[in-house]
C-alpha atoms as a PDB file:
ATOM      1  CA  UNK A   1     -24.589 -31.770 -35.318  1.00  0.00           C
ATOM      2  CA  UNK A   2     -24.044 -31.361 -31.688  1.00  0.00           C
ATOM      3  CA  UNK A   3     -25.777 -28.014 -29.993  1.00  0.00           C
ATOM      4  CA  UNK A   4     -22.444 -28.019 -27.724  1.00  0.00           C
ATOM      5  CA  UNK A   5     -20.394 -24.916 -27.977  1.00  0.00           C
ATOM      6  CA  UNK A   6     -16.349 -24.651 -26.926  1.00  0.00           C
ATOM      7  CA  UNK A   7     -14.678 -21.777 -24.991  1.00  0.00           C
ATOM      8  CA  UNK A   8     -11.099 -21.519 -26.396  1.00  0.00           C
ATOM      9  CA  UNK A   9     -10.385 -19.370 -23.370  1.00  0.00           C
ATOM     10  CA  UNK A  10     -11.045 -21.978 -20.712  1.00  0.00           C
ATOM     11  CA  UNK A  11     -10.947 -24.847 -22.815  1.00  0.00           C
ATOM     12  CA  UNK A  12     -14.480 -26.230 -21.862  1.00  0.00           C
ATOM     13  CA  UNK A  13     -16.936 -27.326 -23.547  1.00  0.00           C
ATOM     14  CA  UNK A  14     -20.740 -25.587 -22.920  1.00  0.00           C
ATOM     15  CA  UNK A  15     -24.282 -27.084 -23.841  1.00  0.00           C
ATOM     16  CA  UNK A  16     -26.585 -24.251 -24.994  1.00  0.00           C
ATOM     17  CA  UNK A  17     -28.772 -24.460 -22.216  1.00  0.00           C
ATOM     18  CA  UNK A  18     -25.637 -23.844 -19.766  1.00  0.00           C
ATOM     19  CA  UNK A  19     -24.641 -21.227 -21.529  1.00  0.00           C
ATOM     20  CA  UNK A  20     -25.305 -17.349 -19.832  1.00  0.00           C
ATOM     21  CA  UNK A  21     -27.758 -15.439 -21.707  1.00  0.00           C
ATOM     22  CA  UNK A  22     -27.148 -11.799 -22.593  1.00  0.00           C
ATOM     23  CA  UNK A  23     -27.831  -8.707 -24.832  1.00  0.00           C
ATOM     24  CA  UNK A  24     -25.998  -8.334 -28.104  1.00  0.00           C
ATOM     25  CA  UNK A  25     -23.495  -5.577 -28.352  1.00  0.00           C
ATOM     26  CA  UNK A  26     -23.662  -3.050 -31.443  1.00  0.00           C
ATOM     27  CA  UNK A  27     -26.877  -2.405 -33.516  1.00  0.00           C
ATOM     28  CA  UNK A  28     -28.337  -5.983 -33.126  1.00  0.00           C
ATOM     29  CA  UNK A  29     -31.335  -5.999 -32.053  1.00  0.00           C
ATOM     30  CA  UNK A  30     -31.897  -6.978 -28.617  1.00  0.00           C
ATOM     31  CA  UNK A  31     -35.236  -8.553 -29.094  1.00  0.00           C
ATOM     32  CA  UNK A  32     -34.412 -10.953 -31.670  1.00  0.00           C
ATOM     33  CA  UNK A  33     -30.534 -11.369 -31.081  1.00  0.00           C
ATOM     34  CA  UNK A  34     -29.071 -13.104 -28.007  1.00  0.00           C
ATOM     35  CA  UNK A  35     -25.197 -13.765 -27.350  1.00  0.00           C
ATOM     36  CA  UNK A  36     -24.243 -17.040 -25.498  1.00  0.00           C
ATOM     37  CA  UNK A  37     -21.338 -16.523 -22.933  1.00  0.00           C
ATOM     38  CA  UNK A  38     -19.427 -19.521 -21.099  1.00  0.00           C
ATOM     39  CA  UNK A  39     -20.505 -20.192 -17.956  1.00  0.00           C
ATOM     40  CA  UNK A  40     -17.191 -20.070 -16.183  1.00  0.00           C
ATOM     41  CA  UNK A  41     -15.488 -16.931 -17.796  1.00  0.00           C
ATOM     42  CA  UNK A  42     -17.839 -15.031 -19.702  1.00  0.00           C
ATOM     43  CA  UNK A  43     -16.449 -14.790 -23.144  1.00  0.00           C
ATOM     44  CA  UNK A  44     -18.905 -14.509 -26.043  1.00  0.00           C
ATOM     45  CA  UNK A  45     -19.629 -17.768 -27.434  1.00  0.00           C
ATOM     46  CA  UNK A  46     -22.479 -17.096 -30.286  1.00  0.00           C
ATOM     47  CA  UNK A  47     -24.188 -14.664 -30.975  1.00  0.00           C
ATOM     48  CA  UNK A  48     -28.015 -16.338 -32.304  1.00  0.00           C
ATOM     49  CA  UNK A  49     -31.145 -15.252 -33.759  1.00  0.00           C
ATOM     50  CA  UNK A  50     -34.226 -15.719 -31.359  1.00  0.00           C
ATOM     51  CA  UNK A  51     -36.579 -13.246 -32.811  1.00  0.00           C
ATOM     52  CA  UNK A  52     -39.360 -14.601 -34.983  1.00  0.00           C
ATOM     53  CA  UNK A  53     -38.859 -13.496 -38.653  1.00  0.00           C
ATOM     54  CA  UNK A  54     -42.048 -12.095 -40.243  1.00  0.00           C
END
């Protein structure tokens, strides 16, 4: 499994750490819930769980 995500808008592929970081929209929360944006036009990628689960 490759940790490589694709933009379908501007047909690029984006490695995780290249991706832009950002806040979740909606009732996610913020401090365990991250959304991964291309680089190069800024559309929502993932959205991924970074929070610790207790």
């Amino acid at each position: 499994m490759t940790d490589d995500l694709h933009c379908d808008t501007c047909e690029r592929d984006v490695t995780r750490e290249d991706a832009i970081r950002t806040k979740t929209m909606g009732d996610l929360d913020p401090t365990k819930w991250q959304s991964l944006c291309c680089p190069n036009c800024g559309r929502r990628l993932k959205t991924v769980f970074v929070g610790r689960e207790d």
